[in-house]
PDB file of N, CA and C in Angstrom:
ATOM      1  N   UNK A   1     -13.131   4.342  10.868  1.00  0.00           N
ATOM      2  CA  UNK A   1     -11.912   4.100  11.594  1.00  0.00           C
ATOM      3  C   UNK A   1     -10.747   4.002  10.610  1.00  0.00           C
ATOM      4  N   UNK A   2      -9.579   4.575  11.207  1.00  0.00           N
ATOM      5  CA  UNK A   2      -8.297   4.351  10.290  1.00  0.00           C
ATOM      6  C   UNK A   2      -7.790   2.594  10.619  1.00  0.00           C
ATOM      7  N   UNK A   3      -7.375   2.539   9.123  1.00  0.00           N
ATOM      8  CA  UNK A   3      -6.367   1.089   8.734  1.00  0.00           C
ATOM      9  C   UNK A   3      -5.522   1.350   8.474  1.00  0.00           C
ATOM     10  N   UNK A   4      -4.410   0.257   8.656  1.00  0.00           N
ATOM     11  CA  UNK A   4      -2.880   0.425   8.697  1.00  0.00           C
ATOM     12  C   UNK A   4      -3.231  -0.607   7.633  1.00  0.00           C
ATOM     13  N   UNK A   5      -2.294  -0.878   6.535  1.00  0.00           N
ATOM     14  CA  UNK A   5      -2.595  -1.585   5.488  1.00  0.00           C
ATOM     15  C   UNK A   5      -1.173  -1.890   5.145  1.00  0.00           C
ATOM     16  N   UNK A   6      -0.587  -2.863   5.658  1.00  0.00           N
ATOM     17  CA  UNK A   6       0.700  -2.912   4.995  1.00  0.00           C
ATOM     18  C   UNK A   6       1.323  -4.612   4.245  1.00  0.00           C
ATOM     19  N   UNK A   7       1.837  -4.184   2.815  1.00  0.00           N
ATOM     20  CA  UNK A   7       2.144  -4.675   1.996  1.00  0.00           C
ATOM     21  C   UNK A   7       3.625  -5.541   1.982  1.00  0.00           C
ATOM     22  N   UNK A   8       3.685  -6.840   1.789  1.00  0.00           N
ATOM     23  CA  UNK A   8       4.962  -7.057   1.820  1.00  0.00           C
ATOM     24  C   UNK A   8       5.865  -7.200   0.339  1.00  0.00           C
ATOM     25  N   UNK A   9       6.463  -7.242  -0.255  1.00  0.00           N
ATOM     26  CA  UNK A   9       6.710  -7.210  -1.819  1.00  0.00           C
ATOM     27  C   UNK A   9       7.618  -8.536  -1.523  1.00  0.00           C
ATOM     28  N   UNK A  10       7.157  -9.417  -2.954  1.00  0.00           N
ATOM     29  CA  UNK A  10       7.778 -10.608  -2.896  1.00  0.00           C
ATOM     30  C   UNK A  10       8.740 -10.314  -3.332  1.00  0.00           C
ATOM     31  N   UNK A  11      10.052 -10.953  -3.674  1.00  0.00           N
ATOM     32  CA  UNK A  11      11.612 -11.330  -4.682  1.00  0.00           C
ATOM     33  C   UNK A  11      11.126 -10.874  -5.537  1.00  0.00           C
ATOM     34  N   UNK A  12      12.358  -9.681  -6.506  1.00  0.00           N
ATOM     35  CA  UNK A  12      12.364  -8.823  -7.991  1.00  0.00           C
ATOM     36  C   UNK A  12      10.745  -8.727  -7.940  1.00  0.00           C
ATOM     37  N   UNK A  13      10.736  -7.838  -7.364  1.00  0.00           N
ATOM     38  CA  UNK A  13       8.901  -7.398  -7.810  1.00  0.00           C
ATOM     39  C   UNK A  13       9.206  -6.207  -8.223  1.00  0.00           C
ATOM     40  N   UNK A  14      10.243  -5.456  -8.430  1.00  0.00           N
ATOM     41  CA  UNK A  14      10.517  -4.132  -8.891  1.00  0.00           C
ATOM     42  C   UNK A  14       9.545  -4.244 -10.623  1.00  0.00           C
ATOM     43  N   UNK A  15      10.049  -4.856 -11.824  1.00  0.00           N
ATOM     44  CA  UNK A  15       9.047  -4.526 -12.548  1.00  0.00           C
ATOM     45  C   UNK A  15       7.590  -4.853 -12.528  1.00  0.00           C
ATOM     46  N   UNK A  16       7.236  -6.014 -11.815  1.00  0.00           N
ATOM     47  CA  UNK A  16       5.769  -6.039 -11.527  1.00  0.00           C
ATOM     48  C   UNK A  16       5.156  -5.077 -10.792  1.00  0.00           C
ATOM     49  N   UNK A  17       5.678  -4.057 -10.208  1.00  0.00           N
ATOM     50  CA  UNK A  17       5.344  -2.655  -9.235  1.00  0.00           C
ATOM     51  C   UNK A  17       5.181  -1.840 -10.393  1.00  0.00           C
ATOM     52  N   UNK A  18       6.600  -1.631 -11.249  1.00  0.00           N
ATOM     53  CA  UNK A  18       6.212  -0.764 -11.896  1.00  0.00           C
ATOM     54  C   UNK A  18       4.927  -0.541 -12.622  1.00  0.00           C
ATOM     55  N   UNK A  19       4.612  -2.018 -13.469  1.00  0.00           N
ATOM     56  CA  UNK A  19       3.722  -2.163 -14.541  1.00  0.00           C
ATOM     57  C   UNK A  19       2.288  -1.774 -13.894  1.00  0.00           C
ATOM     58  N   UNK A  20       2.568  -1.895 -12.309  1.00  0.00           N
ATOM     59  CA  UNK A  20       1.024  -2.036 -11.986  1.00  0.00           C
ATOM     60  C   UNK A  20       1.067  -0.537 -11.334  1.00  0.00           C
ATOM     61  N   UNK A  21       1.806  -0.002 -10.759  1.00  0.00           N
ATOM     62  CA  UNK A  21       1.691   1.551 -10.307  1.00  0.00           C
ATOM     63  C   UNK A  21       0.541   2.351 -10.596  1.00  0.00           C
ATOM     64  N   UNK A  22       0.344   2.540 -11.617  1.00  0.00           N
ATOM     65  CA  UNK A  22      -0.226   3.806 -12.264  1.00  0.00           C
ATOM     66  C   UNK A  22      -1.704   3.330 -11.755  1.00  0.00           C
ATOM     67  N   UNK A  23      -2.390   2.030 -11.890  1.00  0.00           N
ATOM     68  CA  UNK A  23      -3.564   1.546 -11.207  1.00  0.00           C
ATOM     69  C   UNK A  23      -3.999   1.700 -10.100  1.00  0.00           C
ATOM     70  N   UNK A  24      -2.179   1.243  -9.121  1.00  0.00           N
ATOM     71  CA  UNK A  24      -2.232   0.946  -7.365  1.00  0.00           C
ATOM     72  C   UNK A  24      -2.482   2.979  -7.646  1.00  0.00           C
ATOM     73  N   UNK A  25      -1.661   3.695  -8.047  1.00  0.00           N
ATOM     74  CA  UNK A  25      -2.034   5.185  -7.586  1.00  0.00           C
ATOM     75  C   UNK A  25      -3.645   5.652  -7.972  1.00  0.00           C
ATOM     76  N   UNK A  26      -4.143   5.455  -8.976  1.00  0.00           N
ATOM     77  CA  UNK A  26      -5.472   5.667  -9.448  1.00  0.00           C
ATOM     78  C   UNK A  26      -6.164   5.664  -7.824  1.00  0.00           C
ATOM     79  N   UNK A  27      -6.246   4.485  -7.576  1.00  0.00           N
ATOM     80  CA  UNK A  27      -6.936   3.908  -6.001  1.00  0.00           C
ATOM     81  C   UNK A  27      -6.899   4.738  -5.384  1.00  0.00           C
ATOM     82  N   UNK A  28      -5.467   4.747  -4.843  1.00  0.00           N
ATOM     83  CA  UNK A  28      -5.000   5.593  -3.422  1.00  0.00           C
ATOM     84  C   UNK A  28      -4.991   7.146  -3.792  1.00  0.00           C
ATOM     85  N   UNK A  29      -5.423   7.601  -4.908  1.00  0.00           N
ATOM     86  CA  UNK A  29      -5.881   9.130  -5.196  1.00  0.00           C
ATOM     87  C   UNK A  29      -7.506   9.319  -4.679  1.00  0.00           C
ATOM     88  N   UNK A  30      -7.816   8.300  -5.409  1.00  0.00           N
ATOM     89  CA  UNK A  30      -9.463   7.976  -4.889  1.00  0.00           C
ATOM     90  C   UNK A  30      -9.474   8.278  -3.439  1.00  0.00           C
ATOM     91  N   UNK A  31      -8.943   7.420  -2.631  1.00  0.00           N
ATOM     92  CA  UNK A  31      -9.245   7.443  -1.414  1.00  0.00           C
ATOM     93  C   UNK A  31      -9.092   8.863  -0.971  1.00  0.00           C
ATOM     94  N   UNK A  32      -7.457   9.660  -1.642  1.00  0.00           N
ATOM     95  CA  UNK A  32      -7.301  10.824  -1.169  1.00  0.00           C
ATOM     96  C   UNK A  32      -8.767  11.648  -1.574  1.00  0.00           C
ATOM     97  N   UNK A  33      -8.960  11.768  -2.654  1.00  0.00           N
ATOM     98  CA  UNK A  33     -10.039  12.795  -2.866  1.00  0.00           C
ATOM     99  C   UNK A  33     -11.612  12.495  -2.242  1.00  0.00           C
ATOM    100  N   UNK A  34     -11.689  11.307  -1.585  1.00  0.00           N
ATOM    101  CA  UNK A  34     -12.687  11.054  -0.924  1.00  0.00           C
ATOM    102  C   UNK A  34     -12.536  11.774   0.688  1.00  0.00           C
ATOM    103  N   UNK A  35     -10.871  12.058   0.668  1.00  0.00           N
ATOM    104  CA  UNK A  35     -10.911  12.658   2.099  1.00  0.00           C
ATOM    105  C   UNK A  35     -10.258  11.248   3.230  1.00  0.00           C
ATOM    106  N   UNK A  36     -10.350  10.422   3.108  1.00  0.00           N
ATOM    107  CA  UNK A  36      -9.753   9.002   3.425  1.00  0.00           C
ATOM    108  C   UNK A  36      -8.446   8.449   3.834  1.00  0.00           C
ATOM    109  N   UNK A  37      -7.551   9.590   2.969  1.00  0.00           N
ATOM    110  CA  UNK A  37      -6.351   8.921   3.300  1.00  0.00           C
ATOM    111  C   UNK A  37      -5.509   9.632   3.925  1.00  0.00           C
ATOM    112  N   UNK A  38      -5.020   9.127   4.757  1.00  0.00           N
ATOM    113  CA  UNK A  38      -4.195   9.656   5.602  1.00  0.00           C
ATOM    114  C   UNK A  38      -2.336   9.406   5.105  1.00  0.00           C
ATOM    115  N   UNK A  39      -2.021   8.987   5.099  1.00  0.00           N
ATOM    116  CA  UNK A  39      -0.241   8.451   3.955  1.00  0.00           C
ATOM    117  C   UNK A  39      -0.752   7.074   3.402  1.00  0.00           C
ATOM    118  N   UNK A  40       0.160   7.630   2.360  1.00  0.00           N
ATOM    119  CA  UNK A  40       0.951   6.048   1.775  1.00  0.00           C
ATOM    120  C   UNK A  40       1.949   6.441   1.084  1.00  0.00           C
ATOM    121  N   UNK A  41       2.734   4.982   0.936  1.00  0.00           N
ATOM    122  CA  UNK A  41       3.719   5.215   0.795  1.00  0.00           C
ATOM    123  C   UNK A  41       4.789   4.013   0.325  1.00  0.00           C
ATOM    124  N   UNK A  42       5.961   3.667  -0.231  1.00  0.00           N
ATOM    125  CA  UNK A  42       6.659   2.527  -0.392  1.00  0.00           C
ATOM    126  C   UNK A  42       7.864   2.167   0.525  1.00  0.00           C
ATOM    127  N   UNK A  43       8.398   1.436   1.099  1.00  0.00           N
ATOM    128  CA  UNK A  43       9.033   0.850   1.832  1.00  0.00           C
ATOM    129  C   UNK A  43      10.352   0.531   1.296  1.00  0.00           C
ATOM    130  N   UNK A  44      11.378   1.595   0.687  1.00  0.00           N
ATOM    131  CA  UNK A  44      12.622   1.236  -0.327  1.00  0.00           C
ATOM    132  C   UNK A  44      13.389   0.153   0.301  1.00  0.00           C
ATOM    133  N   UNK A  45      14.437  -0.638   0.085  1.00  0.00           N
ATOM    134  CA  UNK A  45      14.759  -1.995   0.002  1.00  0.00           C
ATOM    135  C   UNK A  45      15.950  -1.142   0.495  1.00  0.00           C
ATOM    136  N   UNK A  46      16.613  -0.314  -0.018  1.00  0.00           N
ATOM    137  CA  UNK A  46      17.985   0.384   0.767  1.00  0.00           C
ATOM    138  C   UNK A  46      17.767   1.613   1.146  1.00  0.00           C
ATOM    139  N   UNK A  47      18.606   2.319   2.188  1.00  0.00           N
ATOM    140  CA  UNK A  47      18.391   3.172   3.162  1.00  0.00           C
ATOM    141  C   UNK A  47      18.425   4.305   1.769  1.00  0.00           C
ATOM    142  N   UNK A  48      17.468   4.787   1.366  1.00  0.00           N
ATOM    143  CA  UNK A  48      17.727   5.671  -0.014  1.00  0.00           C
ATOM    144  C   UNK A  48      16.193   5.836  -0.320  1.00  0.00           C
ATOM    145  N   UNK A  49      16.256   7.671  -0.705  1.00  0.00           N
ATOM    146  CA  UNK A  49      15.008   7.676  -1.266  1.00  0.00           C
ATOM    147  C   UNK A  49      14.765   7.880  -2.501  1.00  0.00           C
ATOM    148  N   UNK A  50      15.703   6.629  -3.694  1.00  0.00           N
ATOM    149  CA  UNK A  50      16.035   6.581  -4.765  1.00  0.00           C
ATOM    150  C   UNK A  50      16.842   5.191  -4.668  1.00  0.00           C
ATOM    151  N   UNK A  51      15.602   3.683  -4.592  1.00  0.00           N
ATOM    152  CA  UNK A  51      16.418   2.920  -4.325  1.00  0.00           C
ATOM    153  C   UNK A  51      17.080   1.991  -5.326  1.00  0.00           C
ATOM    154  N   UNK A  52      16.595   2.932  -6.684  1.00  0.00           N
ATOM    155  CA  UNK A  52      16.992   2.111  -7.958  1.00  0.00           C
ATOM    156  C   UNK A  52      16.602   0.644  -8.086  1.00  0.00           C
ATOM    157  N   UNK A  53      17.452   0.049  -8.905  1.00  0.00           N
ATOM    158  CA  UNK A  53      17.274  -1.513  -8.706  1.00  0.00           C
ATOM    159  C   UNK A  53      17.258  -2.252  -7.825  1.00  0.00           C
ATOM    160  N   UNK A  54      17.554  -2.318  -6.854  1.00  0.00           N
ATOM    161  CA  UNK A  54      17.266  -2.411  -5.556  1.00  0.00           C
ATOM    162  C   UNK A  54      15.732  -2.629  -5.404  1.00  0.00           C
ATOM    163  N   UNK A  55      14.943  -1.667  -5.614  1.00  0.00           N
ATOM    164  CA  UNK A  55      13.016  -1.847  -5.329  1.00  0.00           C
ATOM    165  C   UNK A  55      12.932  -1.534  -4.148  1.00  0.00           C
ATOM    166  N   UNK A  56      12.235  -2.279  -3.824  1.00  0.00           N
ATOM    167  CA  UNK A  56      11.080  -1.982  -2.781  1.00  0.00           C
ATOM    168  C   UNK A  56      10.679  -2.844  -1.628  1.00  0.00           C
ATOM    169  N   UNK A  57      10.706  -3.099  -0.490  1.00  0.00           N
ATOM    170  CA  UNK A  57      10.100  -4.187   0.063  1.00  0.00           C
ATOM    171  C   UNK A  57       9.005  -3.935   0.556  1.00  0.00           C
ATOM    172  N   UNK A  58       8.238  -3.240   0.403  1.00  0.00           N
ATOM    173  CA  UNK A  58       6.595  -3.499   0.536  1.00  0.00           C
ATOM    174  C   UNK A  58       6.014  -2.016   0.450  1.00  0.00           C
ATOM    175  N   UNK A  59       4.961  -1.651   1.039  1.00  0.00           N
ATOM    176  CA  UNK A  59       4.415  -0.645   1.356  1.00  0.00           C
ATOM    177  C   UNK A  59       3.294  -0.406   2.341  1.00  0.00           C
ATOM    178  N   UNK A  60       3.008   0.741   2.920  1.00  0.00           N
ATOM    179  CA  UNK A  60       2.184   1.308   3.987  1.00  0.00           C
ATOM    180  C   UNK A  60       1.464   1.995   3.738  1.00  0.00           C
ATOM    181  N   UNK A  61       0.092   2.105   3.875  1.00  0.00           N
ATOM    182  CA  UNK A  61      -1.411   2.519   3.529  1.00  0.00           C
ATOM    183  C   UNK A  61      -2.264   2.913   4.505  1.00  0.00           C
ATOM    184  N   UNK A  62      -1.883   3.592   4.872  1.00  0.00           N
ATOM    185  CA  UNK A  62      -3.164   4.247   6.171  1.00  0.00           C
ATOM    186  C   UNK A  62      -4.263   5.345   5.648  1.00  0.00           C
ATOM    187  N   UNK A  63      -5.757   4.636   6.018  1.00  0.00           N
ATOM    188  CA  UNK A  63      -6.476   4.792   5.435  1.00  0.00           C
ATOM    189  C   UNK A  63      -8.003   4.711   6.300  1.00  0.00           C
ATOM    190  N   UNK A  64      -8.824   5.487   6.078  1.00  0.00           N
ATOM    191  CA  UNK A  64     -10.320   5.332   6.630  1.00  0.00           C
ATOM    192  C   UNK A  64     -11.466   4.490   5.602  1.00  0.00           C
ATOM    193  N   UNK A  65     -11.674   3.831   6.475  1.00  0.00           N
ATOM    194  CA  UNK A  65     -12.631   2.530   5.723  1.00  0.00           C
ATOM    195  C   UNK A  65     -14.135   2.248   6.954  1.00  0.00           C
ATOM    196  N   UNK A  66     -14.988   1.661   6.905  1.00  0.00           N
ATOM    197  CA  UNK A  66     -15.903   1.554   7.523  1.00  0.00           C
ATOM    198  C   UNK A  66     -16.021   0.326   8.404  1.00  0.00           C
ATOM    199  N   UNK A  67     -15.016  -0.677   8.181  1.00  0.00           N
ATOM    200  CA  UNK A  67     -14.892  -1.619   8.597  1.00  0.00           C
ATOM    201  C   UNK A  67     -13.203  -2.494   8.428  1.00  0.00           C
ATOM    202  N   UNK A  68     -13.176  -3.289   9.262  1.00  0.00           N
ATOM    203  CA  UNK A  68     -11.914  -4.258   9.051  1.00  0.00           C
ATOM    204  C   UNK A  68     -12.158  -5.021   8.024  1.00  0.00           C
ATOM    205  N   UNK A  69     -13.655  -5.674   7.739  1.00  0.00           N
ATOM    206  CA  UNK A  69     -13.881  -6.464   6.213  1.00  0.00           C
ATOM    207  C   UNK A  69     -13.756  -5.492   4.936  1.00  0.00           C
ATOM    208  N   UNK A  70     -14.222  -4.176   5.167  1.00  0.00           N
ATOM    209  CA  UNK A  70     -13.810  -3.379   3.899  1.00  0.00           C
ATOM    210  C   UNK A  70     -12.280  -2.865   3.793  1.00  0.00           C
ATOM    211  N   UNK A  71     -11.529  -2.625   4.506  1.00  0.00           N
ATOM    212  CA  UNK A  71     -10.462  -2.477   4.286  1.00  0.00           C
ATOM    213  C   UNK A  71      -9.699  -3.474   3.762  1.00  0.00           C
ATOM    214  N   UNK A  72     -10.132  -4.978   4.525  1.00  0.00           N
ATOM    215  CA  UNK A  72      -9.416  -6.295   4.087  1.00  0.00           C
ATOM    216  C   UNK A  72      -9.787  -6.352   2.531  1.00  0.00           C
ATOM    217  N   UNK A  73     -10.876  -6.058   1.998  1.00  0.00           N
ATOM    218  CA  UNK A  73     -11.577  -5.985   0.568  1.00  0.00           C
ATOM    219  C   UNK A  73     -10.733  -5.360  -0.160  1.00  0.00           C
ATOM    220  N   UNK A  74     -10.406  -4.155  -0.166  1.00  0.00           N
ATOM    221  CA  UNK A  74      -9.799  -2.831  -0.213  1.00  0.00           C
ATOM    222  C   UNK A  74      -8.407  -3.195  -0.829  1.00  0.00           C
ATOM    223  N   UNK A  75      -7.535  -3.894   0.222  1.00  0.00           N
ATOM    224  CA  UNK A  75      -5.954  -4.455  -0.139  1.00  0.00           C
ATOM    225  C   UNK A  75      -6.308  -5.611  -1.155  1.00  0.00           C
ATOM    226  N   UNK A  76      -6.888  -6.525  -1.074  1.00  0.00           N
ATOM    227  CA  UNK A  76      -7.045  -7.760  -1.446  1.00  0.00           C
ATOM    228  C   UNK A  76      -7.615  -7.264  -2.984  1.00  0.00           C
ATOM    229  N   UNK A  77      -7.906  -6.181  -3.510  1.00  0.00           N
ATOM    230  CA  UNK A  77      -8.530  -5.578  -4.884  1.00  0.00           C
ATOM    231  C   UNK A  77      -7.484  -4.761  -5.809  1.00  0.00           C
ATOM    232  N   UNK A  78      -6.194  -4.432  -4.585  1.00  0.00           N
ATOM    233  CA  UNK A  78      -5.179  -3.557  -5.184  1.00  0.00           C
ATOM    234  C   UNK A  78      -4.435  -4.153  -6.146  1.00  0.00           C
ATOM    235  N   UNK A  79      -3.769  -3.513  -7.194  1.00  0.00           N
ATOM    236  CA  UNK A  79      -2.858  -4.036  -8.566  1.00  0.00           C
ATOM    237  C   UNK A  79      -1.941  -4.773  -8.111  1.00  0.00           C
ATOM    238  N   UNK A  80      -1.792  -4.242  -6.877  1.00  0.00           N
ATOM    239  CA  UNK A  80      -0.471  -4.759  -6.115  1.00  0.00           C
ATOM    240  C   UNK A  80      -0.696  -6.220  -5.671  1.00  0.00           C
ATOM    241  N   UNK A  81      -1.712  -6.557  -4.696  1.00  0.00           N
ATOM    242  CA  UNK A  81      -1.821  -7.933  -4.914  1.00  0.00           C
ATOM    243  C   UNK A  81      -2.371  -8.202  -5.911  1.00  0.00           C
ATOM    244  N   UNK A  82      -3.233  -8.388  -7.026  1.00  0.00           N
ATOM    245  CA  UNK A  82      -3.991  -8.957  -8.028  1.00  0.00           C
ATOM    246  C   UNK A  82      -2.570  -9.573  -8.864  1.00  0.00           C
ATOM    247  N   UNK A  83      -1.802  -8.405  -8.732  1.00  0.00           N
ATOM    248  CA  UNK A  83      -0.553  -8.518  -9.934  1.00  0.00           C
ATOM    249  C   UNK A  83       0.650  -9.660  -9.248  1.00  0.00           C
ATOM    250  N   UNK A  84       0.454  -9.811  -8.220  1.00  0.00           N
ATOM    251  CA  UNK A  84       1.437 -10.401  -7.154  1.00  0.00           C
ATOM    252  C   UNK A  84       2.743  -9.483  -6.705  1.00  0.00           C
ATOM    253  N   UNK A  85       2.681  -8.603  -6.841  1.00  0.00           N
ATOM    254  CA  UNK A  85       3.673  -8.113  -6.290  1.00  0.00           C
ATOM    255  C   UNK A  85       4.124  -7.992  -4.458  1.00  0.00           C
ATOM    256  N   UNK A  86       2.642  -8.065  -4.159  1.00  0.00           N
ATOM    257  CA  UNK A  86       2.692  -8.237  -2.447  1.00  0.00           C
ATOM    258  C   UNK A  86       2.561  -9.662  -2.360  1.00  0.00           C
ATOM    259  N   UNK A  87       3.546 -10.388  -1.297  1.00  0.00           N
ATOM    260  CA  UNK A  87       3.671 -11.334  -1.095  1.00  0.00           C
ATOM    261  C   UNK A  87       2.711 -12.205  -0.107  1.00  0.00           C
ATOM    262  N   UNK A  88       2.906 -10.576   0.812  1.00  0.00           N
ATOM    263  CA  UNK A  88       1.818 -11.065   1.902  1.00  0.00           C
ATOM    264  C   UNK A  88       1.325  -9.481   2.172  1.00  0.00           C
ATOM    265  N   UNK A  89       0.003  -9.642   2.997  1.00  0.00           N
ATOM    266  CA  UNK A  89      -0.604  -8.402   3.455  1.00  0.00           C
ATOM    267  C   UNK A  89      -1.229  -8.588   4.357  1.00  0.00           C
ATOM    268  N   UNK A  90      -0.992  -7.384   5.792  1.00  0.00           N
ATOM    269  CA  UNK A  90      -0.923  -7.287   6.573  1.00  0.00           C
ATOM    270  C   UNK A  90      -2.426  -6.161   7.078  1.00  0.00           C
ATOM    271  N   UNK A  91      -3.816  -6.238   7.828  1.00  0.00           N
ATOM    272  CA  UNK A  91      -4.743  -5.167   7.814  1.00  0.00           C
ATOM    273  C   UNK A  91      -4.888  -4.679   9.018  1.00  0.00           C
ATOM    274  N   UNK A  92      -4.524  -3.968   9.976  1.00  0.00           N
ATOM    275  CA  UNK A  92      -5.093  -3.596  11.404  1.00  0.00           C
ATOM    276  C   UNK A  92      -5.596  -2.506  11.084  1.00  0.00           C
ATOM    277  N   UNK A  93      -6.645  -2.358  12.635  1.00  0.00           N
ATOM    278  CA  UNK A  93      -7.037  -1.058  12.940  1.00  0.00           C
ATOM    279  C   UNK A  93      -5.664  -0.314  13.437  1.00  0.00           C
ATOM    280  N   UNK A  94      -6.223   1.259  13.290  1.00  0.00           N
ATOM    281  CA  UNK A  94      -5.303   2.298  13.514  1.00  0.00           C
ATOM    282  C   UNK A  94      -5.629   3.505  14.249  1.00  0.00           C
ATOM    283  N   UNK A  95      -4.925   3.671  15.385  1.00  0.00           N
ATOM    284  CA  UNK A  95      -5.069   5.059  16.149  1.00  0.00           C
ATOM    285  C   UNK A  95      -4.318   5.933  16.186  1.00  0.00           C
ATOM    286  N   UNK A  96      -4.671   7.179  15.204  1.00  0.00           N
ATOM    287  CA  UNK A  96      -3.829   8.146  15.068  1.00  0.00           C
ATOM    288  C   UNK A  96      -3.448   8.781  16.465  1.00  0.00           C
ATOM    289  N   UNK A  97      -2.409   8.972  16.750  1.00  0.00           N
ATOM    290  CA  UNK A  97      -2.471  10.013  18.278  1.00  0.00           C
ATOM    291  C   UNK A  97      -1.374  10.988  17.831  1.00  0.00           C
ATOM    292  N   UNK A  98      -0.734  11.312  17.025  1.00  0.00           N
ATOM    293  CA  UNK A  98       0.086  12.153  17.115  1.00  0.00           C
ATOM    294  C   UNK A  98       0.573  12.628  15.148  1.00  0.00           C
ATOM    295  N   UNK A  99       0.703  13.535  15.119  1.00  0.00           N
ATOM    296  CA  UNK A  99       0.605  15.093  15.516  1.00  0.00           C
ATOM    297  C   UNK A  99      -1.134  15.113  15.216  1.00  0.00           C
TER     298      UNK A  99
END
């Protein structure tokens, strides 16, 4: 089943995102090349897809997992929280219906 996986980014987490990026992408390539992922993506802080200093306020992860406990596993393992950059995180199931 697809998960909606979404990330909230705490206050100035812009360089703690950065530092941890290259890890959080490692993952979410994984998932792609497993066939798994459906988007992800970051949540810019201003209407811009270049939000500079500014950052980020969270991000969105939709994704196929086998369960609601493995997906919850899944976020809870990312750079992104380990590193604190997500403040809070958010796991539902997901029904694609369109396109």
């Amino acid at each position: 089943m697809l998960y909606a996986i979404m990330g909230t980014d705490r206050e100035d987490s812009l360089e703690a995102r950065l530092q941890a990026r290259p890890e959080h992408l490692a993952r979410l390539k994984q998932l792609q090349s497993e066939g798994r992922l459906l988007l992800a993506g970051p949540h810019p802080s201003i209407d811009s897809e270049d939000p500079g200093p500014a950052g980020f306020s969270g991000s969105l992860i939709i994704a196929e997992f086998a369960s609601l406990e493995e997906a919850k596993a899944w976020a809870d393992d990312d750079p992104y929280t380990q590193t604190g950059v997500f403040s809070e995180i958010t796991v539902k199931p997901f029904l694609k219906v369109l396109p």
